[in-house]
Protein backbone atom coordinates (compact mmCIF):
# COMPACT_ATOMS: atom_id res chain seq x y z
CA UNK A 1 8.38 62.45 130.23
CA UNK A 2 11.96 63.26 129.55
CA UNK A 3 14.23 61.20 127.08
CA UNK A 4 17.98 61.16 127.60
CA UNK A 5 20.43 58.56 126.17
CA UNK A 6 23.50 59.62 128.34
CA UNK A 7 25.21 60.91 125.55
CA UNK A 8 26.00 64.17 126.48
CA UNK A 9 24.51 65.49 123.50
CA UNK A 10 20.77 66.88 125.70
CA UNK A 11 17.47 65.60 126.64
CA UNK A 12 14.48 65.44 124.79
CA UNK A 13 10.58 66.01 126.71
CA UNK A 14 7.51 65.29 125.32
CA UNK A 15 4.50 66.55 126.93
CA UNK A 16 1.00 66.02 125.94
CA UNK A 17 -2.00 67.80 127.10
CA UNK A 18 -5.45 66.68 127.52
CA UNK A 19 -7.10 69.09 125.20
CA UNK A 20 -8.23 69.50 121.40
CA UNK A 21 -5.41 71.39 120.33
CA UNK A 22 -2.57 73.67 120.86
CA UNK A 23 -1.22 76.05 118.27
CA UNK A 24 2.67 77.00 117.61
CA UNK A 25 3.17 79.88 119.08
CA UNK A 26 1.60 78.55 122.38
CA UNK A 27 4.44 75.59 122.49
CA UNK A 28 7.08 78.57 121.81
CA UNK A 29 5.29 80.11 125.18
CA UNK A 30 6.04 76.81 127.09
CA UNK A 31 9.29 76.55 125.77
CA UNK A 32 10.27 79.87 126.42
CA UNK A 33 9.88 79.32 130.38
CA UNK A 34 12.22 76.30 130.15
CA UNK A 35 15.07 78.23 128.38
CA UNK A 36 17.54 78.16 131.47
CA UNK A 37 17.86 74.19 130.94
CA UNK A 38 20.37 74.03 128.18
CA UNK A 39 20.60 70.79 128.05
CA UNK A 40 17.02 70.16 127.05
CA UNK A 41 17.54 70.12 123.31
CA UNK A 42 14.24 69.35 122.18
CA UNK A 43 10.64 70.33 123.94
CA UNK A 44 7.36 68.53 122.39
CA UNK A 45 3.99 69.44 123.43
CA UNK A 46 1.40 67.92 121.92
CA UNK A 47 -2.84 67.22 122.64
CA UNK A 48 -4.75 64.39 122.97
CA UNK A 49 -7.27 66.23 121.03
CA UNK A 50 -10.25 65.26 122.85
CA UNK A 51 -13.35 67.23 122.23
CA UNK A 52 -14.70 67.13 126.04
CA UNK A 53 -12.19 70.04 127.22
CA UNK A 54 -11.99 73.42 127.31
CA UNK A 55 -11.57 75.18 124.12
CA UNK A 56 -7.58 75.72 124.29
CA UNK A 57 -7.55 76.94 120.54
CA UNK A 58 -10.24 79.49 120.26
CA UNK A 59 -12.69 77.95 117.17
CA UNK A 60 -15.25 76.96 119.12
CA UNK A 61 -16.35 80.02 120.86
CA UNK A 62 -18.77 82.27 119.71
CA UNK A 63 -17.51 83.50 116.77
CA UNK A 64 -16.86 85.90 115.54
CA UNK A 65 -15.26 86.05 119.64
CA UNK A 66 -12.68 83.46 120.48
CA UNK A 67 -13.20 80.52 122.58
CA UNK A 68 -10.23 81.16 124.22
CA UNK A 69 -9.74 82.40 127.77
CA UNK A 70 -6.50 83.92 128.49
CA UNK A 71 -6.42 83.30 131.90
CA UNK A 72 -6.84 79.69 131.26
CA UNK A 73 -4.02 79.57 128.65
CA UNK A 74 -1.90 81.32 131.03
CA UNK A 75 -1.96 78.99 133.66
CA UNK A 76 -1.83 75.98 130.82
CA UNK A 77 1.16 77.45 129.88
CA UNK A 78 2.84 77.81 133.04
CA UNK A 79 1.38 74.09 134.83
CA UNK A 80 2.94 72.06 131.37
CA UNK A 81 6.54 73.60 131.54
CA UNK A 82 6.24 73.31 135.35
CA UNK A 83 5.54 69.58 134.76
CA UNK A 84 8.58 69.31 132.27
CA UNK A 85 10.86 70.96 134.86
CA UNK A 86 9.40 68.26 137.24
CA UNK A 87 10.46 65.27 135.08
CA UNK A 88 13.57 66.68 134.15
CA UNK A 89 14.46 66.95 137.53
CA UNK A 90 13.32 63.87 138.94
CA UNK A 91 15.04 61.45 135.63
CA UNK A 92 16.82 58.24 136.68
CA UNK A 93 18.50 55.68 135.41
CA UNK A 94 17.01 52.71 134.00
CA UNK A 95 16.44 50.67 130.99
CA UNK A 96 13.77 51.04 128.24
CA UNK A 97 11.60 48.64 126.70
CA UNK A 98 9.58 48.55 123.18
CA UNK A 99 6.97 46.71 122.26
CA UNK A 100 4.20 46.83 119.62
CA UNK A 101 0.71 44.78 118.31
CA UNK A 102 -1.07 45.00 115.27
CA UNK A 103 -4.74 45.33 115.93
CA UNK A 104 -6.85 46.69 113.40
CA UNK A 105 -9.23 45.80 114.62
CA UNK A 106 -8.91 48.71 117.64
CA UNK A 107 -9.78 51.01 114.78
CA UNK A 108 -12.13 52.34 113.00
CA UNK A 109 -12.02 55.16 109.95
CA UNK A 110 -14.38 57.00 108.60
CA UNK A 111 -13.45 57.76 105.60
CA UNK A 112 -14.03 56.30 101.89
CA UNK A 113 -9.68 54.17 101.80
CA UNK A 114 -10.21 53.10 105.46
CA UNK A 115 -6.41 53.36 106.32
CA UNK A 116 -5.01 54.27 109.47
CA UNK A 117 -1.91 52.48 111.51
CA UNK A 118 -2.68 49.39 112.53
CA UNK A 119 -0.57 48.96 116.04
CA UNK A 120 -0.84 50.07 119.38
CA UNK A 121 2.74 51.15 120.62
CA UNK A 122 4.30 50.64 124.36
CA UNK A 123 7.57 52.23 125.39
CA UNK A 124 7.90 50.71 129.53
CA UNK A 125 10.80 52.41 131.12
CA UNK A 126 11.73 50.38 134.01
CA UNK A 127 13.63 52.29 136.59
CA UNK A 128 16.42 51.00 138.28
CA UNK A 129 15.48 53.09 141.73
CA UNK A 130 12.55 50.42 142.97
CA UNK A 131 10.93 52.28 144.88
CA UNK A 132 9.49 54.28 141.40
CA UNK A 133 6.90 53.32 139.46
CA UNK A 134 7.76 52.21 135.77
CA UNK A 135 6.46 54.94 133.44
CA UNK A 136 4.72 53.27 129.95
CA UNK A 137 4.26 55.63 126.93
CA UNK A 138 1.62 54.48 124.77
CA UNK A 139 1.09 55.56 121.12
CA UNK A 140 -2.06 55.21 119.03
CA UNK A 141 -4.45 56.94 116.55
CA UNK A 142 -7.88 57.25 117.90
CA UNK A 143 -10.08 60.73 117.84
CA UNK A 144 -11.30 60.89 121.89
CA UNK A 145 -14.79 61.78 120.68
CA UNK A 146 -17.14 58.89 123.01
CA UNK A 147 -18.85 61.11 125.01
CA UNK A 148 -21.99 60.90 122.75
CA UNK A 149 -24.51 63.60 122.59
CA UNK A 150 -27.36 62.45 125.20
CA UNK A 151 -24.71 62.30 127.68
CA UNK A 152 -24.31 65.50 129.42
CA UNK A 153 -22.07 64.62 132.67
CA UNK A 154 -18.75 66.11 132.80
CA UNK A 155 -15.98 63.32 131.90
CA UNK A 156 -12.88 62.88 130.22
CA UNK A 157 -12.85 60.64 127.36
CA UNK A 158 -10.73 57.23 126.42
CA UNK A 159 -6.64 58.50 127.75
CA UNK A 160 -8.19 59.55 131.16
CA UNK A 161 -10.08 55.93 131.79
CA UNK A 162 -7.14 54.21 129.78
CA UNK A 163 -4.36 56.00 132.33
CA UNK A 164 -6.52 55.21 135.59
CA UNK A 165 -6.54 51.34 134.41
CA UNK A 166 -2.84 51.49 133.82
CA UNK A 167 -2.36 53.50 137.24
CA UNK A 168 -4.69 50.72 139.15
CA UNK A 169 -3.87 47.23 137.44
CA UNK A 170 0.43 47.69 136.03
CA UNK A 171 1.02 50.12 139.20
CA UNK A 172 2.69 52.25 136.11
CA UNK A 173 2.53 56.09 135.03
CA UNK A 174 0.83 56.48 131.83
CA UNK A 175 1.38 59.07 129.13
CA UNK A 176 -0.96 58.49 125.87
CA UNK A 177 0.60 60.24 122.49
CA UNK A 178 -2.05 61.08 119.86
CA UNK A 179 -0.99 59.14 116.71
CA UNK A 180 -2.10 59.35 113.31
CA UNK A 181 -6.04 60.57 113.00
CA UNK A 182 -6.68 62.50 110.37
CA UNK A 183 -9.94 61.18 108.31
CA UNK A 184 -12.47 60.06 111.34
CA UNK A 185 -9.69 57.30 113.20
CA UNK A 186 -11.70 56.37 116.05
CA UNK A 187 -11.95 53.66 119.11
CA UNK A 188 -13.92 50.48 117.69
CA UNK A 189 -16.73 50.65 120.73
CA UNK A 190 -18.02 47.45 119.09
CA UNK A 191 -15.01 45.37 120.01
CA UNK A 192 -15.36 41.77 120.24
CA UNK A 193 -16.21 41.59 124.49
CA UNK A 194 -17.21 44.84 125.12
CA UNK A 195 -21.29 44.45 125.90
CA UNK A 196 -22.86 46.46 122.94
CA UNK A 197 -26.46 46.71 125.72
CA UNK A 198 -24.28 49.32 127.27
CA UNK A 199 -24.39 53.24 126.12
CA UNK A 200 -21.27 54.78 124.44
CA UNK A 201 -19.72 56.36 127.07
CA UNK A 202 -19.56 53.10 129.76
CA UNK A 203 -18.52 50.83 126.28
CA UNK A 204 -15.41 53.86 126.02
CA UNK A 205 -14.37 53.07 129.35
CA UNK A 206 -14.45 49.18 128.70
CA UNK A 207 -12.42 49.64 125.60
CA UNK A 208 -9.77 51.45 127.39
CA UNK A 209 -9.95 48.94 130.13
CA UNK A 210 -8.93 46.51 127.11
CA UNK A 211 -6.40 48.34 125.34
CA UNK A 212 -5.04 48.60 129.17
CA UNK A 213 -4.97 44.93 129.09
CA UNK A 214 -3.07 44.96 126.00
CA UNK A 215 -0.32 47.04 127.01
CA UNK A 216 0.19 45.34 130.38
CA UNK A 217 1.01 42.19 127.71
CA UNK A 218 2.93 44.28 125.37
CA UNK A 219 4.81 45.53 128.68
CA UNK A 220 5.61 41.67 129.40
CA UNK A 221 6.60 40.70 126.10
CA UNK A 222 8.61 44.21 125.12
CA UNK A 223 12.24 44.26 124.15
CA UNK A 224 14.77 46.54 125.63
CA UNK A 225 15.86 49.83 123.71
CA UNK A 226 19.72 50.56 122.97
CA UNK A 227 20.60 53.54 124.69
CA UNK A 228 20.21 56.19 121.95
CA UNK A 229 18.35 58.85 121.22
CA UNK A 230 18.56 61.29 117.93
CA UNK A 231 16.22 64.62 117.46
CA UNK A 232 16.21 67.00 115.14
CA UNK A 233 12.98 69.58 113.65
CA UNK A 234 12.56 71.25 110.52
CA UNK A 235 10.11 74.92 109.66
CA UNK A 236 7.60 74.11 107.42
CA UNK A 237 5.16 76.61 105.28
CA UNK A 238 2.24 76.03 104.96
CA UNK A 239 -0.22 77.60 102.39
CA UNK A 240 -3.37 79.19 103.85
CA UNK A 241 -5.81 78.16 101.18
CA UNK A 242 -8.79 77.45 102.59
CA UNK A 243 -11.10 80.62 103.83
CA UNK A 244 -12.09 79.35 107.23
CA UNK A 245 -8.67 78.89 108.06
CA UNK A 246 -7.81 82.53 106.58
CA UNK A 247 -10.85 84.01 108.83
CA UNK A 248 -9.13 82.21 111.60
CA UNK A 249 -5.91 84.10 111.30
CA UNK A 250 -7.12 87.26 110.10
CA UNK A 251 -9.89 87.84 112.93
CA UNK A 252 -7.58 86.38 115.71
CA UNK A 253 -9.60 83.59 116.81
CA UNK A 254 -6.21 81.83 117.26
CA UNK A 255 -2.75 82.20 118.63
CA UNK A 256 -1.67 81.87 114.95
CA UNK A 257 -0.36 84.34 112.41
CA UNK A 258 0.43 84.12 108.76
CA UNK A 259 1.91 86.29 106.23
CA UNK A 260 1.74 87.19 102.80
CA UNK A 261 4.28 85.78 100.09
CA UNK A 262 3.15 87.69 96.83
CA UNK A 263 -0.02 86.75 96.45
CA UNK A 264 -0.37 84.36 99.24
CA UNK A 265 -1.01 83.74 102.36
CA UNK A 266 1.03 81.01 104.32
CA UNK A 267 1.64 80.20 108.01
CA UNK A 268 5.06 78.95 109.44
CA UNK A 269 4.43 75.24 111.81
CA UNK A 270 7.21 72.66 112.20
CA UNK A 271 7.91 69.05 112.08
CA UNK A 272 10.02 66.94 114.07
CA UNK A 273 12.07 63.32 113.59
CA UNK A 274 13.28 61.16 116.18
CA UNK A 275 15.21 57.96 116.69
CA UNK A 276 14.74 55.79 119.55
CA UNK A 277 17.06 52.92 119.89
CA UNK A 278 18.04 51.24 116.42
CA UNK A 279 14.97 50.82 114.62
CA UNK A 280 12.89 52.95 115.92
CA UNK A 281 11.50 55.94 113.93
CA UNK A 282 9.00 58.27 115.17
CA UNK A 283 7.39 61.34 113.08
CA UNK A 284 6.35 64.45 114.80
CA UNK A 285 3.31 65.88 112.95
CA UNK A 286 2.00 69.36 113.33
CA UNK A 287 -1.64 68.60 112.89
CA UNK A 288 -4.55 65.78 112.34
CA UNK A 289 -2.24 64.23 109.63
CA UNK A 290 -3.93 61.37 107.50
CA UNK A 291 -2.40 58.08 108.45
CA UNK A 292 -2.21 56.95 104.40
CA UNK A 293 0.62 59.89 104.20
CA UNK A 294 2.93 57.87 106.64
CA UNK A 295 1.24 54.32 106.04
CA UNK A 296 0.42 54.16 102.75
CA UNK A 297 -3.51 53.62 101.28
CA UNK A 298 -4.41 56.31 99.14
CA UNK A 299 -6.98 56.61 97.54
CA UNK A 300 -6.44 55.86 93.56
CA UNK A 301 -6.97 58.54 90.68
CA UNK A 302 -10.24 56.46 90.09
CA UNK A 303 -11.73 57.13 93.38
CA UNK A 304 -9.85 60.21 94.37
CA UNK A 305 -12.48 63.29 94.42
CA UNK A 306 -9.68 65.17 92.20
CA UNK A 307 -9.35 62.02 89.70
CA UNK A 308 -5.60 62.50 90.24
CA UNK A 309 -2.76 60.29 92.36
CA UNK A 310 -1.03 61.49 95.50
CA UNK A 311 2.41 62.97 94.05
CA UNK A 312 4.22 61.40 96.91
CA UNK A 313 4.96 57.71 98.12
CA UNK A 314 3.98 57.24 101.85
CA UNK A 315 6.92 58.19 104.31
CA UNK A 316 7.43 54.74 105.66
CA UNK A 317 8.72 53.79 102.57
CA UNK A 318 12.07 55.72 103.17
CA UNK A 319 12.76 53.39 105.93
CA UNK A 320 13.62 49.91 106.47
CA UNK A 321 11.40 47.18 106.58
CA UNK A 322 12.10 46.00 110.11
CA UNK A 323 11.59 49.67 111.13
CA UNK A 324 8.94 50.82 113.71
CA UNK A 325 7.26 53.60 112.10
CA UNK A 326 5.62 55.80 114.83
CA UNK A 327 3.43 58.90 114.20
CA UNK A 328 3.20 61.55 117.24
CA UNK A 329 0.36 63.42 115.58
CA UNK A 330 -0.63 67.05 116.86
CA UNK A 331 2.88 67.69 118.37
CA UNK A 332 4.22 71.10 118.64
CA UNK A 333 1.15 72.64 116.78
CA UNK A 334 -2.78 71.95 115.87
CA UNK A 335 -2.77 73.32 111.91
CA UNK A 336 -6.43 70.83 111.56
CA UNK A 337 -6.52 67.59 109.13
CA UNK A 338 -3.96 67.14 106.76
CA UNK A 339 -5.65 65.77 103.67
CA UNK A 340 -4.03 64.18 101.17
CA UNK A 341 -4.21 66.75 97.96
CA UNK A 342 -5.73 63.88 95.40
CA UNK A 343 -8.61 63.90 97.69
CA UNK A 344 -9.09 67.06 99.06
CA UNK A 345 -12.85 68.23 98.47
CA UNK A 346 -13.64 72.62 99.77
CA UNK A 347 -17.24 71.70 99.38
CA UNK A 348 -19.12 72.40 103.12
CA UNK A 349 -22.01 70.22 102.12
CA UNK A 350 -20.27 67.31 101.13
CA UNK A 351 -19.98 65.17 104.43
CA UNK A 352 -18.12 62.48 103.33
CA UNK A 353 -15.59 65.82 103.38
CA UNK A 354 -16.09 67.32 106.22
CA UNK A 355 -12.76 67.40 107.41
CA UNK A 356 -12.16 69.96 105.18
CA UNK A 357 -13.50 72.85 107.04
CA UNK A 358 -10.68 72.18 109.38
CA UNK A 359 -7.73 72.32 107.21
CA UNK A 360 -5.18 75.20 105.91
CA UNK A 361 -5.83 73.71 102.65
CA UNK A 362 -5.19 71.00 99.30
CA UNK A 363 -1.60 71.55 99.44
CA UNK A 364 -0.75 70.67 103.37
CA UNK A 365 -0.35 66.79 102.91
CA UNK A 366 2.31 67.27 100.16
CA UNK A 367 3.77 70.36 101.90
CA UNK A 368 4.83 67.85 104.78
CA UNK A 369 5.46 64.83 102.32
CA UNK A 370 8.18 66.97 100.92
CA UNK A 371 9.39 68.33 103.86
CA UNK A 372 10.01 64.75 105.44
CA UNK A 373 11.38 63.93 102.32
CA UNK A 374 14.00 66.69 102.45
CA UNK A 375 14.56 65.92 106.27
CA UNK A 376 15.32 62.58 106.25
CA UNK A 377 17.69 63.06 102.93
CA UNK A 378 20.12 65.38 105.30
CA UNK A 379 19.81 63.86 108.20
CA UNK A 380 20.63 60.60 107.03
């Protein structure tokens, strides 16, 4: 989808892939090949990180040979900036609607604070050409993992079934945007209605069905946007701390490179801030961030693996109470979980950890704490 307030000041697209993950310099590829719009200011690509596609990263291949397939990225590459050219090209008028609905009990996390944002988010853009279908952008934290282990057909997880519903029953375009899901956020299959006789994969599809149910509400009840629209990014380092992650960029496994600063290593990603309408604030995360660094929920120094607080507040606190706080998690890069640093745990054979093995290292969560932090202080 493309974003433009009429402002003169540029359009905004966001783009999100149905894949596990999509590194930096990948995005830079994409936006590269849509360098003769000028007037597309700001280019988002993000994943919906499910774990029944092809490996679009290069970690799960056989190391120590990536899991990538160039040919395959190539054409990725190409078919997502052709589809941004298409929706640039094809923008109308109309008007834009927000609604949200706090339902915790969507969710479930697997880790020890059990935090994670609590709403489902619906943007329904109602064009005023008739003969288009309204476009809703839905925003929520759930890890597409439901295709369990003794199923081995080929499927696409929850945003596939949850799009068709949308497609069939609101005669709307869907795009789903990954929210917050660091920890182990995932659909609660055990939803009060969906028939728990079923396997996981048909009780995946009946949760979407429902959360397609809940949008088509939110659609009815959702209250237009003001017409305005504010972007801006920020570089962030990161320090590469944790060996996996250091294997990945030394043996190439990735389209990601770091470099030394004295006697580290570090890696270059980016964040992103947006404003949609008056109260609307949206957060454009680089990775699998945990949603207590946004929401709030940490873990105390009692409970904490590293007996120590989080040195930060959580960044909804810089904004107003009647703000919408809105996480677009794995956007413009795939860096793994964020973990907040009180908690962060290298062990490989603690499980309660494991997210861990996919991380740059203790120091990411506040890296991007701060970096918001210093964002929203100039912006503002």
């Amino acid at each position: 989808v493309v974003l433009d307030d009429n402002s003169g000041r540029g359009a905004t697209a966001f783009a999100w892939i149905d894949a596990v993950g999509l590194m930096n310099e990948d995005v830079k590829l994409i936006r590269e090949k849509l360098s003769d719009i000028t007037d597309l200011v700001s280019i988002n690509v993000g994943v919906t990180h499910t774990h029944s596609a092809v490996d679009t990263q290069g970690i799960w291949g056989t190391i120590p040979e990536t899991g990538r397939n160039q040919a395959y990225m190539d054409a990725l590459v190409e078919k997502t900036a052709a589809a941004i050219r298409t929706a640039y090209e094809t923008r109308s008028d109309g008007k834009l609607y927000y609604g949200e609905k706090h339902c915790p009990e969507y969710f479930t996390d697997g880790r020890a604070n059990k935090a994670y944002d609590e709403y489902i988010h619906l943007f329904r853009f109602v064009p005023d050409d008739t003969s288009k279908r309204e476009i809703y952008i839905t925003n929520f934290g759930a890890h597409p993992v439901n295709i369990a282990w003794d199923v081995h057909d080929i499927s696409a997880d929850f945003p596939y079934y949850l799009e068709k519903s949308v497609n069939e029953n609101s005669d709307a375009e869907l795009i789903f945007i990954q929210g917050a899901i660091g920890g182990a956020i995932h659909c609660n299959r055990g939803l009060y209605g969906i028939d728990q006789s079923k396997n996981g994969f048909d009780r995946m599809v009946e949760y979407s069905g429902k959360v397609a149910e809940l949008l088509s509400e939110l659609a009815e009840a959702a209250e237009e946007v003001p017409a305005i629209l504010n972007v801006t990014h920020r570089q962030v380092e990161l320090s590469v701390d944790n060996f996996i992650f250091r294997l990945v960029e030394r043996t190439g496994l990735c389209n990601v490179t770091g470099y030394k600063d004295g006697n580290k290593v570090k890696l270059t990603t980016e964040i992103g801030y947006a404003e949609i309408g008056k109260n609307i604030k949206v957060l454009m995360m680089p990775g699998e961030i945990f949603p207590e660094v946004v929401y709030g929920g940490f873990l105390s120094a009692d409970k904490a693996y590293t007996g120590t607080e989080y040195p930060y507040a959580p960044i909804k606190t810089q904004f107003d109470e009647g703000d919408s706080v809105l996480t677009f998690g794995l956007c413009n890069d795939a860096v793994g979980y964020i973990v907040p640093d009180n908690d962060y745990c290298a062990s490989l054979t603690d499980e309660a950890h494991s997210q861990e093995m996919v991380s740059v290292g203790p120091t990411a969560a506040s890296s991007i704490s701060e970096a918001f932090e210093k964002l929203l202080a100039e912006y503002r």
